[in-house]
PDB file of N, CA and C in Angstrom:
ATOM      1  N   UNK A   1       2.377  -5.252  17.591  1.00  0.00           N
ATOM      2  CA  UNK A   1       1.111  -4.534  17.550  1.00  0.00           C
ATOM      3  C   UNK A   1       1.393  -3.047  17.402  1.00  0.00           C
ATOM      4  N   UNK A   2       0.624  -2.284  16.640  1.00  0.00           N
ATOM      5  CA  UNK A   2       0.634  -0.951  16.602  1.00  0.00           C
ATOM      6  C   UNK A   2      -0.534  -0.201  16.919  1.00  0.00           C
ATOM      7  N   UNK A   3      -0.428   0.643  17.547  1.00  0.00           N
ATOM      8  CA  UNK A   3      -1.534   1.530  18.134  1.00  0.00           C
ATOM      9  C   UNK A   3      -1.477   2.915  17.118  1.00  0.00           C
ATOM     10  N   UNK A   4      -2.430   3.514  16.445  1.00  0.00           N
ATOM     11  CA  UNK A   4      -2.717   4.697  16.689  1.00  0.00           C
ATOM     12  C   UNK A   4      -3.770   5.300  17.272  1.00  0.00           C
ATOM     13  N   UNK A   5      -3.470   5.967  18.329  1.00  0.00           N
ATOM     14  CA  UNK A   5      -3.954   6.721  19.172  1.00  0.00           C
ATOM     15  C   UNK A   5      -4.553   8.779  18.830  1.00  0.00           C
ATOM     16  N   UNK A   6      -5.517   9.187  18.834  1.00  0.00           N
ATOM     17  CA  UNK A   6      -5.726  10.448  18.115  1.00  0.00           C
ATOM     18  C   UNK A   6      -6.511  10.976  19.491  1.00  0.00           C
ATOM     19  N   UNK A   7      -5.925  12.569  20.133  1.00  0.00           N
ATOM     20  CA  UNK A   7      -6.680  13.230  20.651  1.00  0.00           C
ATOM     21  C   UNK A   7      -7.070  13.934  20.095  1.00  0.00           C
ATOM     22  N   UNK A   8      -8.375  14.068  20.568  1.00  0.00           N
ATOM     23  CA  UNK A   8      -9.130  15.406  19.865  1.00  0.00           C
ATOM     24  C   UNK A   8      -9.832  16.349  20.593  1.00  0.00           C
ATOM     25  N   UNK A   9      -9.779  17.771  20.004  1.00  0.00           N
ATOM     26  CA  UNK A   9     -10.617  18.360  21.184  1.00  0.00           C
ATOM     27  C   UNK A   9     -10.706  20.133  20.505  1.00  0.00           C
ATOM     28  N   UNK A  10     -11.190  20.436  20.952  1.00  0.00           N
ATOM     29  CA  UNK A  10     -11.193  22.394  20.889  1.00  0.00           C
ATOM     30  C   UNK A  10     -10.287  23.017  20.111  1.00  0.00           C
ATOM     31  N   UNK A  11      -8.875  22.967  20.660  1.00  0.00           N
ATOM     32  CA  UNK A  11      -7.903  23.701  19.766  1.00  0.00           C
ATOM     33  C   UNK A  11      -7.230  22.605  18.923  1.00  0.00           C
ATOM     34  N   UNK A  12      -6.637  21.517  19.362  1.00  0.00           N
ATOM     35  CA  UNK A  12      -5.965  20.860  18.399  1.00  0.00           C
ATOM     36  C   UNK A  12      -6.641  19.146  18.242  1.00  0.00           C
ATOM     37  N   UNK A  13      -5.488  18.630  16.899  1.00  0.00           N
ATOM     38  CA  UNK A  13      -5.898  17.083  17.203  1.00  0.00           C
ATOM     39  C   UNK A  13      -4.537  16.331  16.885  1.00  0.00           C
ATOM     40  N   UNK A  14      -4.319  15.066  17.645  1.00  0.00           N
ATOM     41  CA  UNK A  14      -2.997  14.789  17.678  1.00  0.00           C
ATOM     42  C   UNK A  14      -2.944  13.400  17.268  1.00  0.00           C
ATOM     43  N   UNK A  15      -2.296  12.949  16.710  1.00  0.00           N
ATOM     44  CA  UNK A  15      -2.560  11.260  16.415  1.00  0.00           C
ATOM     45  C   UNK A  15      -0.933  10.993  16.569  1.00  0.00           C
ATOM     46  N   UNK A  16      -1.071   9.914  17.025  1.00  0.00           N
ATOM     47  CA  UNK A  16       0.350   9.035  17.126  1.00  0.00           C
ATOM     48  C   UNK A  16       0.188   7.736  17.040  1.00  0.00           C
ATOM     49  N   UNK A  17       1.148   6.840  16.488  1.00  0.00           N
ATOM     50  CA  UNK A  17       1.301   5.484  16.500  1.00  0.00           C
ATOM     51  C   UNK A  17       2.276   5.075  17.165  1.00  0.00           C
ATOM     52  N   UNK A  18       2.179   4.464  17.898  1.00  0.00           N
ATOM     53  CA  UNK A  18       2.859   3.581  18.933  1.00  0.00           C
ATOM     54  C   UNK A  18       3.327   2.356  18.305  1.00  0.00           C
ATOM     55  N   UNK A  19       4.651   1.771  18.685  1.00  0.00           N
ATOM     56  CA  UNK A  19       4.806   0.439  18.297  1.00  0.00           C
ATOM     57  C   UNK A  19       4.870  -0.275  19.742  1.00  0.00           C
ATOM     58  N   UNK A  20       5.034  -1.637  19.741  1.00  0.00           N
ATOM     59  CA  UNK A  20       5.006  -2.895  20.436  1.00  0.00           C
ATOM     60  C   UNK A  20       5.779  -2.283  21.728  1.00  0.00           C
ATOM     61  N   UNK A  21       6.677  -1.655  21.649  1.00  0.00           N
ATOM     62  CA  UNK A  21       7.361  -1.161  22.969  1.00  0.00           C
ATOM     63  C   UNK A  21       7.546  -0.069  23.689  1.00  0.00           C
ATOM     64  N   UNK A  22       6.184   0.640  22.997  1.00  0.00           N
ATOM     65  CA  UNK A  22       5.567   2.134  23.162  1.00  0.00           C
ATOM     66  C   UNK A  22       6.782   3.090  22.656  1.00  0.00           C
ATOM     67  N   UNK A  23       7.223   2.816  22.157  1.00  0.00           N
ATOM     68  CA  UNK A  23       7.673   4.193  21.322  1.00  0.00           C
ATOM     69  C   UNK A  23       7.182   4.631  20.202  1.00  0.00           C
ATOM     70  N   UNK A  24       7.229   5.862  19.967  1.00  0.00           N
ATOM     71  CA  UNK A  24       6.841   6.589  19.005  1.00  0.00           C
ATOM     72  C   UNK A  24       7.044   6.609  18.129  1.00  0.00           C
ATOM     73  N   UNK A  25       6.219   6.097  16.736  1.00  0.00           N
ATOM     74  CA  UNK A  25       6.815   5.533  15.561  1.00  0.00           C
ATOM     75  C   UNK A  25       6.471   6.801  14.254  1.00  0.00           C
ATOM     76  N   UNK A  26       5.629   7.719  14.895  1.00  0.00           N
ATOM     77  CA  UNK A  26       4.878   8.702  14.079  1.00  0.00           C
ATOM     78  C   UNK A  26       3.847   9.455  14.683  1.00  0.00           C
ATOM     79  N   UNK A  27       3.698  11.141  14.616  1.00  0.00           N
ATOM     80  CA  UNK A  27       2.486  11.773  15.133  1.00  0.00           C
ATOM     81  C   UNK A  27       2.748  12.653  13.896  1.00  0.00           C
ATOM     82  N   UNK A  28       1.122  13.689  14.117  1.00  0.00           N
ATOM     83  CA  UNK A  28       1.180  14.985  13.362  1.00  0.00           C
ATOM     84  C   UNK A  28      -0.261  15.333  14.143  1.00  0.00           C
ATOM     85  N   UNK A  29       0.193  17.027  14.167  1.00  0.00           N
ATOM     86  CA  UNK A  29      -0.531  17.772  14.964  1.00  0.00           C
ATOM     87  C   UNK A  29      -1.534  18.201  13.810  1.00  0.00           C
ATOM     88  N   UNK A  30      -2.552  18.491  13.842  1.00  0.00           N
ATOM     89  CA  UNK A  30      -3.960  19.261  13.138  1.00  0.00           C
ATOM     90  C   UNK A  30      -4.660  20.258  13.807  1.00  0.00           C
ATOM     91  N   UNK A  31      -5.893  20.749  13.298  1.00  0.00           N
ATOM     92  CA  UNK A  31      -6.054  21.930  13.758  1.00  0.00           C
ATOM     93  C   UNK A  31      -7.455  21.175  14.900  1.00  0.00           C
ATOM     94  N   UNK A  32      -8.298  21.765  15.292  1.00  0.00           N
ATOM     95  CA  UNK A  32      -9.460  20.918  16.166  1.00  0.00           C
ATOM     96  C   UNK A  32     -10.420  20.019  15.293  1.00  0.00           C
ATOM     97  N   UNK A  33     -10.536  19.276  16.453  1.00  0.00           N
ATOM     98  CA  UNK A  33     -12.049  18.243  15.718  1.00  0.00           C
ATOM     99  C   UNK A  33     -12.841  17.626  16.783  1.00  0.00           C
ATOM    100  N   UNK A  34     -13.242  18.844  17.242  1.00  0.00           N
ATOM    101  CA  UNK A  34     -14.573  18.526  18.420  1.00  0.00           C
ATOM    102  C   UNK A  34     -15.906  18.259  17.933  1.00  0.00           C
ATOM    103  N   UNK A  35     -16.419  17.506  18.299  1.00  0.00           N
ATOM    104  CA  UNK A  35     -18.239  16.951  17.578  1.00  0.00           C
ATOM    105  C   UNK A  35     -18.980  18.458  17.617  1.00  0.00           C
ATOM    106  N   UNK A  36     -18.574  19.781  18.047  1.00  0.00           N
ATOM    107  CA  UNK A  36     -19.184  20.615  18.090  1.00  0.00           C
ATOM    108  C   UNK A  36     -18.751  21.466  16.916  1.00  0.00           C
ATOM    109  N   UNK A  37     -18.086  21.097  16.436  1.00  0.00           N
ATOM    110  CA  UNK A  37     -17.247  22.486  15.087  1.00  0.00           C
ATOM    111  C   UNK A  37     -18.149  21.559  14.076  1.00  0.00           C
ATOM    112  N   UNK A  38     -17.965  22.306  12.888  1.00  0.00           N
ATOM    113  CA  UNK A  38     -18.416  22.373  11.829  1.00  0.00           C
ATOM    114  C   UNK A  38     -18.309  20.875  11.293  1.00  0.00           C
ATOM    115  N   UNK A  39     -19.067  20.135  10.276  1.00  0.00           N
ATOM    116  CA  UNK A  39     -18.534  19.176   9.990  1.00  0.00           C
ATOM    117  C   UNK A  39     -17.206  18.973   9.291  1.00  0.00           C
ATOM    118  N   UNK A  40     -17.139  19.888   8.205  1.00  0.00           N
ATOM    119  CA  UNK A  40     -15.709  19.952   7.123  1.00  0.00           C
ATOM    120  C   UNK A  40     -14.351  20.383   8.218  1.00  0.00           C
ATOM    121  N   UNK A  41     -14.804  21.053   9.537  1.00  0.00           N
ATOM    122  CA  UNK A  41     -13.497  21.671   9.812  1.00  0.00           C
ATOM    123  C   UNK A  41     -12.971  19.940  10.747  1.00  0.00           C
ATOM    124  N   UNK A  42     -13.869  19.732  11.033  1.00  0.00           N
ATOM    125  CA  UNK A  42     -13.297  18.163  11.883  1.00  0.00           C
ATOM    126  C   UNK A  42     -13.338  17.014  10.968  1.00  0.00           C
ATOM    127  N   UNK A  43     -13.649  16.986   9.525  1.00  0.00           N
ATOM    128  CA  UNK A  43     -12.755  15.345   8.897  1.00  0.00           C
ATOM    129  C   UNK A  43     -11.569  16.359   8.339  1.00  0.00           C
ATOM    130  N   UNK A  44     -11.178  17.669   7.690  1.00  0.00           N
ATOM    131  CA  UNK A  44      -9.753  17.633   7.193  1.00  0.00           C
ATOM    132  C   UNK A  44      -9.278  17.772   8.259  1.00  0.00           C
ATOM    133  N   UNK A  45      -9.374  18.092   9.887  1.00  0.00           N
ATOM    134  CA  UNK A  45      -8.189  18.347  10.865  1.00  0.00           C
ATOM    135  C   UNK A  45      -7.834  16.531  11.706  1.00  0.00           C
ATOM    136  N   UNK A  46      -9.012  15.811  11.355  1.00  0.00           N
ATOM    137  CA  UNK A  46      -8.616  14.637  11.520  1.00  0.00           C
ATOM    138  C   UNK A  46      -7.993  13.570  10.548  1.00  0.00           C
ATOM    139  N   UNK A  47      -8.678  13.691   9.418  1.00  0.00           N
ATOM    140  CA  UNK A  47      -8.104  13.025   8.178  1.00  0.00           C
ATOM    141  C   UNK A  47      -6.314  13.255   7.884  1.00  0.00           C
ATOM    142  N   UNK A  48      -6.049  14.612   8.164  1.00  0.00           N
ATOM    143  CA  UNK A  48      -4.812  15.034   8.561  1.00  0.00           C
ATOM    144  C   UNK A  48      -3.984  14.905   9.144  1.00  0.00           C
ATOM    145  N   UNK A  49      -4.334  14.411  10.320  1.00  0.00           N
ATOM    146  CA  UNK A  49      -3.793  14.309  12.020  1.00  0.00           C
ATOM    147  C   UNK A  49      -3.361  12.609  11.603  1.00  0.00           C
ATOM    148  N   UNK A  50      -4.301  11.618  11.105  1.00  0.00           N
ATOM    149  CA  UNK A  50      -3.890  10.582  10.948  1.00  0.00           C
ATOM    150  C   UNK A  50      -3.017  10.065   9.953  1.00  0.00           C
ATOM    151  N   UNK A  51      -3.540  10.774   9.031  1.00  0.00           N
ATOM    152  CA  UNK A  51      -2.557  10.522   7.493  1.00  0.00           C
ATOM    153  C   UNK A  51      -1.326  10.962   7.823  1.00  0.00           C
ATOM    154  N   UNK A  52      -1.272  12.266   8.894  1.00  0.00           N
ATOM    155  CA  UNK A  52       0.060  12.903   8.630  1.00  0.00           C
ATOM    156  C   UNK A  52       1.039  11.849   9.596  1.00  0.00           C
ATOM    157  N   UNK A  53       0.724  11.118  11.011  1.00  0.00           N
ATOM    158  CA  UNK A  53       1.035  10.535  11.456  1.00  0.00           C
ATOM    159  C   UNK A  53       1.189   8.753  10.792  1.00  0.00           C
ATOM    160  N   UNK A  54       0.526   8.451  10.284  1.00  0.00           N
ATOM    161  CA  UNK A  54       0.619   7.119   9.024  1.00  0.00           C
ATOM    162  C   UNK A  54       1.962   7.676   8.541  1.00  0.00           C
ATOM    163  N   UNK A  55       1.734   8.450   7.870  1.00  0.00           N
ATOM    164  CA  UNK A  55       3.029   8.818   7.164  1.00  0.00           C
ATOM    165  C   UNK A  55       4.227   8.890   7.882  1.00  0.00           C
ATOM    166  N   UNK A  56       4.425   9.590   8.759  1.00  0.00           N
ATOM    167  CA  UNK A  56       5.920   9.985   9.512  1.00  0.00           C
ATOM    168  C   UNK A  56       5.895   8.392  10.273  1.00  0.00           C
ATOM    169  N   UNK A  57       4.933   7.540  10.203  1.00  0.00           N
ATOM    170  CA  UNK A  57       5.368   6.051  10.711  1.00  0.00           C
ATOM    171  C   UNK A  57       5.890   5.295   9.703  1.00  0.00           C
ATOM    172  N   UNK A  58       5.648   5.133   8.149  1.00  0.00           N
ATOM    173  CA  UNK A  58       5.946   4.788   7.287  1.00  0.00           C
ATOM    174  C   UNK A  58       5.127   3.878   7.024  1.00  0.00           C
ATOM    175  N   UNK A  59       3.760   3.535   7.574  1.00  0.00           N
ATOM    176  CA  UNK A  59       3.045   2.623   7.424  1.00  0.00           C
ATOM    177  C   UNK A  59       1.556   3.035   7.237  1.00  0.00           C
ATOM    178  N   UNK A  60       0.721   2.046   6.935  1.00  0.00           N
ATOM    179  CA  UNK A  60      -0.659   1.990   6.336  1.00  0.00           C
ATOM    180  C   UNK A  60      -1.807   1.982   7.527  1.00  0.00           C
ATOM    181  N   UNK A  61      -3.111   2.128   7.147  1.00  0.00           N
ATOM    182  CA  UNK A  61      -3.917   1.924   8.062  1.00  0.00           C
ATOM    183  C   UNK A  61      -3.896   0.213   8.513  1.00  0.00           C
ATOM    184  N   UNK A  62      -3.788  -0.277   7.109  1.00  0.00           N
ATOM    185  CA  UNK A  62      -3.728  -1.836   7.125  1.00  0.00           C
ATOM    186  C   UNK A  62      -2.653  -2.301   8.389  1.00  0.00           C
ATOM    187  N   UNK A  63      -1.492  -1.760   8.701  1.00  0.00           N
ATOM    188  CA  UNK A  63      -0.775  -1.831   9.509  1.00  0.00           C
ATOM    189  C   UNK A  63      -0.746  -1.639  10.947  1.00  0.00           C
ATOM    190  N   UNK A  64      -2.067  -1.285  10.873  1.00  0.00           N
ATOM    191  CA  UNK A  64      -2.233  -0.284  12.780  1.00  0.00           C
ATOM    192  C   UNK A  64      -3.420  -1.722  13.094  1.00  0.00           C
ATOM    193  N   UNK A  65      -3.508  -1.949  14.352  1.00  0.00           N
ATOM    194  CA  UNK A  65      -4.443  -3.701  14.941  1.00  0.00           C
ATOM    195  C   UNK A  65      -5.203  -2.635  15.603  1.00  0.00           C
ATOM    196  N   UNK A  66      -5.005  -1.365  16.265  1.00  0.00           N
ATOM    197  CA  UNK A  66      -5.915  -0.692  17.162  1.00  0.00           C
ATOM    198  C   UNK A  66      -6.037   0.754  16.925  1.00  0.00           C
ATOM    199  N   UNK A  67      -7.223   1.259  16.995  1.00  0.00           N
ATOM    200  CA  UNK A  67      -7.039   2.936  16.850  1.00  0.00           C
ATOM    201  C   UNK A  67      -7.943   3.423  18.111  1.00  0.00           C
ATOM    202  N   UNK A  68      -7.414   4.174  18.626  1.00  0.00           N
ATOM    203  CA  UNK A  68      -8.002   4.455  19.896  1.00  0.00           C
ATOM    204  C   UNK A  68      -8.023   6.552  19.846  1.00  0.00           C
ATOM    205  N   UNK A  69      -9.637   7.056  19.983  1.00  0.00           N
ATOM    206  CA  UNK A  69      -9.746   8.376  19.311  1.00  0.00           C
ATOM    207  C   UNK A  69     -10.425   8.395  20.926  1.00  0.00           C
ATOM    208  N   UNK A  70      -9.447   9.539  21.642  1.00  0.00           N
ATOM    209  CA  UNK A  70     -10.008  10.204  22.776  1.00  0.00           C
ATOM    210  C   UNK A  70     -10.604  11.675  22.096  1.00  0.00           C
ATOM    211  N   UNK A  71     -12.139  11.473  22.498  1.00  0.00           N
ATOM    212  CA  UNK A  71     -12.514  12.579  21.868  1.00  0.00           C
ATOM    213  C   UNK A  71     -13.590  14.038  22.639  1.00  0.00           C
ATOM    214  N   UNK A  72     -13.098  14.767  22.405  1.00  0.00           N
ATOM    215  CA  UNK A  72     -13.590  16.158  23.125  1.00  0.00           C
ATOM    216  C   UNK A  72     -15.033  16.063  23.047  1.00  0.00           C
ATOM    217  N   UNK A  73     -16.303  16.679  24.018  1.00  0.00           N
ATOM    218  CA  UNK A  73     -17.587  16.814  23.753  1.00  0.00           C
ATOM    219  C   UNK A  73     -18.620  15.541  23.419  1.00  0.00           C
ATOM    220  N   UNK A  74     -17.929  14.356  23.701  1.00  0.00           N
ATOM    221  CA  UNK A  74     -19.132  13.255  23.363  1.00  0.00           C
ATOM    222  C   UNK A  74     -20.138  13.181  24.908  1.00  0.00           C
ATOM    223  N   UNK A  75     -21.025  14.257  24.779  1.00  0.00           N
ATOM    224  CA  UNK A  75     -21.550  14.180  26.107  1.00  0.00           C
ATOM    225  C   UNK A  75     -22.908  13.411  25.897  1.00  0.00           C
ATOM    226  N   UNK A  76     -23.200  13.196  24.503  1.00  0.00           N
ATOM    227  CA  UNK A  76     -24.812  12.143  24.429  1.00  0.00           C
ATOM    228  C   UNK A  76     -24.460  11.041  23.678  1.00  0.00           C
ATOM    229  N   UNK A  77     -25.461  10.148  23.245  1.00  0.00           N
ATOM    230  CA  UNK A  77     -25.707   8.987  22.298  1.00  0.00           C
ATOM    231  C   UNK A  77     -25.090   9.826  20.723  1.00  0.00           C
ATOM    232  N   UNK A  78     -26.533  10.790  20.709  1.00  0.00           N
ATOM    233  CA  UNK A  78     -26.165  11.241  19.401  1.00  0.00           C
ATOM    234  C   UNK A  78     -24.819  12.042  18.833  1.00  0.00           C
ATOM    235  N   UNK A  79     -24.054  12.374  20.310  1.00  0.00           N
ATOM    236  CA  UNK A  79     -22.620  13.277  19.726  1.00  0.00           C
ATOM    237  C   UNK A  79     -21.552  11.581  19.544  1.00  0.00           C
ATOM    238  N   UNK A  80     -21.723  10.694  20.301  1.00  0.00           N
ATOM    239  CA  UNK A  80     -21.206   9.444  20.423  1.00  0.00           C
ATOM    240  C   UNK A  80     -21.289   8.917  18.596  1.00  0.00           C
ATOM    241  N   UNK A  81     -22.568   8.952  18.382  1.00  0.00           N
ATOM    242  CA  UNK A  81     -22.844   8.686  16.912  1.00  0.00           C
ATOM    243  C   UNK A  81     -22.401   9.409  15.623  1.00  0.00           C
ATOM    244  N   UNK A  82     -22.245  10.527  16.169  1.00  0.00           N
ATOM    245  CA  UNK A  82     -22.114  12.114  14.976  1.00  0.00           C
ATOM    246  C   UNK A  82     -20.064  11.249  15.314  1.00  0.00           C
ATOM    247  N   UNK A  83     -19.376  11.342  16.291  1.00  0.00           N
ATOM    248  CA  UNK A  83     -18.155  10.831  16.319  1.00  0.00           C
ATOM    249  C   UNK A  83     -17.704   9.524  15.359  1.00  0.00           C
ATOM    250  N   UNK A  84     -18.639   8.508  15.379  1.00  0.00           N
ATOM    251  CA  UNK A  84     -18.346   7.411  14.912  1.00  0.00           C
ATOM    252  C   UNK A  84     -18.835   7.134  12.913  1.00  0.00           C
ATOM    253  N   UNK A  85     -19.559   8.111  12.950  1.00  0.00           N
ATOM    254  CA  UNK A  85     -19.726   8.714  11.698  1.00  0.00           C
ATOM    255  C   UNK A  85     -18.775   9.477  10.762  1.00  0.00           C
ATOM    256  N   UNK A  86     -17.941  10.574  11.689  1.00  0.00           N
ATOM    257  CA  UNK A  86     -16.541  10.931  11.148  1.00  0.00           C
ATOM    258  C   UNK A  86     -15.561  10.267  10.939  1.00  0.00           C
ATOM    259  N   UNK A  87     -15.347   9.317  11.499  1.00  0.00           N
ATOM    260  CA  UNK A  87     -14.579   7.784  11.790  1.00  0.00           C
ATOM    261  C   UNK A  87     -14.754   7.357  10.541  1.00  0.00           C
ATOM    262  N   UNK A  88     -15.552   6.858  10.248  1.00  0.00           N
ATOM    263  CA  UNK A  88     -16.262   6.337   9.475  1.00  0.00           C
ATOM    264  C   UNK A  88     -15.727   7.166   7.606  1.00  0.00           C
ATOM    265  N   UNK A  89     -16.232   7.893   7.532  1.00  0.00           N
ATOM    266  CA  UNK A  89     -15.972   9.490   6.745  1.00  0.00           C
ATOM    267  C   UNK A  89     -14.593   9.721   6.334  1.00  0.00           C
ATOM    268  N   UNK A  90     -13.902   9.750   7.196  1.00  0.00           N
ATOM    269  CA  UNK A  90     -12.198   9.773   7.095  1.00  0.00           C
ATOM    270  C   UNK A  90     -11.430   8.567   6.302  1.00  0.00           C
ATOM    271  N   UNK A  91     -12.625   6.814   6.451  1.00  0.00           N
ATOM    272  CA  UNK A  91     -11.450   6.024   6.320  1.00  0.00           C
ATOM    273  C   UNK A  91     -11.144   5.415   7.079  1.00  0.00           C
ATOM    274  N   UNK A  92     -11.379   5.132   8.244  1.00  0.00           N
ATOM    275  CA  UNK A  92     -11.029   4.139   9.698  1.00  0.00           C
ATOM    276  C   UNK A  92     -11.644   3.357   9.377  1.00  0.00           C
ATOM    277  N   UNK A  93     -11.087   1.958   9.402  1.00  0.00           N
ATOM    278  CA  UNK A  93     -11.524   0.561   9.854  1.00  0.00           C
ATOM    279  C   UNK A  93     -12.518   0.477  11.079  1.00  0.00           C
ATOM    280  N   UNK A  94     -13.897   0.784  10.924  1.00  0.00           N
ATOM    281  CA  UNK A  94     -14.055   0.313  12.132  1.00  0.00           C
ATOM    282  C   UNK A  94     -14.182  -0.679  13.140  1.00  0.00           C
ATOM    283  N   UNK A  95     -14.457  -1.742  12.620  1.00  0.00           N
ATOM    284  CA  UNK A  95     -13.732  -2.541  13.348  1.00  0.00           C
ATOM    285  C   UNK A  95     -12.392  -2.658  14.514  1.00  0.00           C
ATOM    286  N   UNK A  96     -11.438  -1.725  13.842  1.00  0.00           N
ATOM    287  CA  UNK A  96     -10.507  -1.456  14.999  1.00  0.00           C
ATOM    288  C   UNK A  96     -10.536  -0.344  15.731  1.00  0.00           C
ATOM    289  N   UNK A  97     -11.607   0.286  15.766  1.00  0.00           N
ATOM    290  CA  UNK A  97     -11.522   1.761  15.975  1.00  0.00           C
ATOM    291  C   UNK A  97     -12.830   1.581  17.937  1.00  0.00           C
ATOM    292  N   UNK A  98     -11.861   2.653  18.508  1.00  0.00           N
ATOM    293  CA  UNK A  98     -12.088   2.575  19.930  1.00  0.00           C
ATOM    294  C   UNK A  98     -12.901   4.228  20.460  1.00  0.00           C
ATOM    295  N   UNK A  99     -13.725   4.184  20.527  1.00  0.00           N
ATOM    296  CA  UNK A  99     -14.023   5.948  20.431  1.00  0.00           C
ATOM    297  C   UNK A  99     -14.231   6.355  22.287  1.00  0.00           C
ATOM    298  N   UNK A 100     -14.252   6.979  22.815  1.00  0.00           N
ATOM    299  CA  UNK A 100     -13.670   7.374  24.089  1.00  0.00           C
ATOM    300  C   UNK A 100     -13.717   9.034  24.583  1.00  0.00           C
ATOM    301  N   UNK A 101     -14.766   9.243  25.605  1.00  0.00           N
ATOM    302  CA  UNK A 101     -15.022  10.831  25.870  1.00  0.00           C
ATOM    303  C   UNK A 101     -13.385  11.064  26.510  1.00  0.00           C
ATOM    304  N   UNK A 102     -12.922  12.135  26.341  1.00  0.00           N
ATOM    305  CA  UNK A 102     -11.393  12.425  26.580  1.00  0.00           C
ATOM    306  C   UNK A 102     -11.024  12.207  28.134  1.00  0.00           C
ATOM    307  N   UNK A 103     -12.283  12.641  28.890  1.00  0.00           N
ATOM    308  CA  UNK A 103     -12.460  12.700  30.302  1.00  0.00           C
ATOM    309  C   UNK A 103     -11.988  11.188  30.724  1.00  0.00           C
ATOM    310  N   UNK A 104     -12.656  10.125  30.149  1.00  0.00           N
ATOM    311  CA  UNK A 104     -11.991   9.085  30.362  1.00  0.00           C
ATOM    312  C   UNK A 104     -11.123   8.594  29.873  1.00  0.00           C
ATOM    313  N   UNK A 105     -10.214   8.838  28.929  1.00  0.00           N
ATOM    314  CA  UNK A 105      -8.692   8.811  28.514  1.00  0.00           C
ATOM    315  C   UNK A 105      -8.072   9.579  29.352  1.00  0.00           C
ATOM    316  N   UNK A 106      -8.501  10.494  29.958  1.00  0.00           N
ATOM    317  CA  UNK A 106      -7.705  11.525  30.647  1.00  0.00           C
ATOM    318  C   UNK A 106      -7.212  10.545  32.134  1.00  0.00           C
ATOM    319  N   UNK A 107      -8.164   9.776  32.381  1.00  0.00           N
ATOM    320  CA  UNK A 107      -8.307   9.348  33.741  1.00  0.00           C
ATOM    321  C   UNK A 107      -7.790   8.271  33.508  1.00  0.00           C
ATOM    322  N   UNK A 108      -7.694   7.324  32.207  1.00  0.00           N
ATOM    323  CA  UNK A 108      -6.545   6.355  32.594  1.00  0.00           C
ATOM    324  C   UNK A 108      -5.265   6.778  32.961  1.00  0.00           C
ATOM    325  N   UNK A 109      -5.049   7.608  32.013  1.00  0.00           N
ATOM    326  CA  UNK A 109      -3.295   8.933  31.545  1.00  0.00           C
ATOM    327  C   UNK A 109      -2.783   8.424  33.019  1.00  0.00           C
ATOM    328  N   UNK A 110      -3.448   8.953  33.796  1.00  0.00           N
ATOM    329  CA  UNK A 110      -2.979   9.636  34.733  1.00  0.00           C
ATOM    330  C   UNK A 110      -3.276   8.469  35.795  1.00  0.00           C
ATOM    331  N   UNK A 111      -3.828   7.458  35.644  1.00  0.00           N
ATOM    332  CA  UNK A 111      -3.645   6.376  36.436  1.00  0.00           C
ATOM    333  C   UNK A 111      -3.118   4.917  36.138  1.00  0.00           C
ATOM    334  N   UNK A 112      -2.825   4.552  34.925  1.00  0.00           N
ATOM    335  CA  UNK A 112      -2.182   3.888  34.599  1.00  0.00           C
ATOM    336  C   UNK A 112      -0.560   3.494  34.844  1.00  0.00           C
TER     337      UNK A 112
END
């Protein structure tokens, strides 16, 4: 199974793919992609963040079973929606795609 995983938030956005035994198979850093910036500045700093990480994994979207996007500012329905819309926009399967206010990614992190 492969995970890519993408934080997002204020200053930066980070995506990594994980393989089966949690190591790190690929990341790339981007610039922010909070539901509050502009629309254009959050699909190229995410479209980026993932492609660039696809790439340094050597593999496809077709290749990833889970994508899991901890994301900065989803404090309503409609920022929840405006998120899953960029998703969407970029190229994500949604179907595999996991969307997640950071606050609660933050709180597994750190209790898992």
């Amino acid at each position: 199974m492969k995970l890519l995983a993408v934080d997002t938030g204020k200053t930066k956005t980070f995506a990594v793919v994980v393989s089966d035994s949690l190591e790190v198979a690929g990341s790339r850093v981007a610039g922010p992609a909070d539901v509050s910036l502009e629309r254009e500045v959050v699909l190229k700093n995410l479209k980026s963040s993932v492609e660039g990480a696809l790439r340094d994994a050597g593999i496809g979207l077709d290749d990833v079973d889970l994508i899991v996007i901890s994301w900065a500012g989803l404090d309503t329905r409609p920022d929840h929606e405006l998120a899953r819309r960029y998703a969407e926009e970029v190229g994500l399967p949604m179907s595999k795609v996991v969307i997640e206010h950071d606050a609660v990614t933050a709180f597994y992190a750190v209790t898992w």
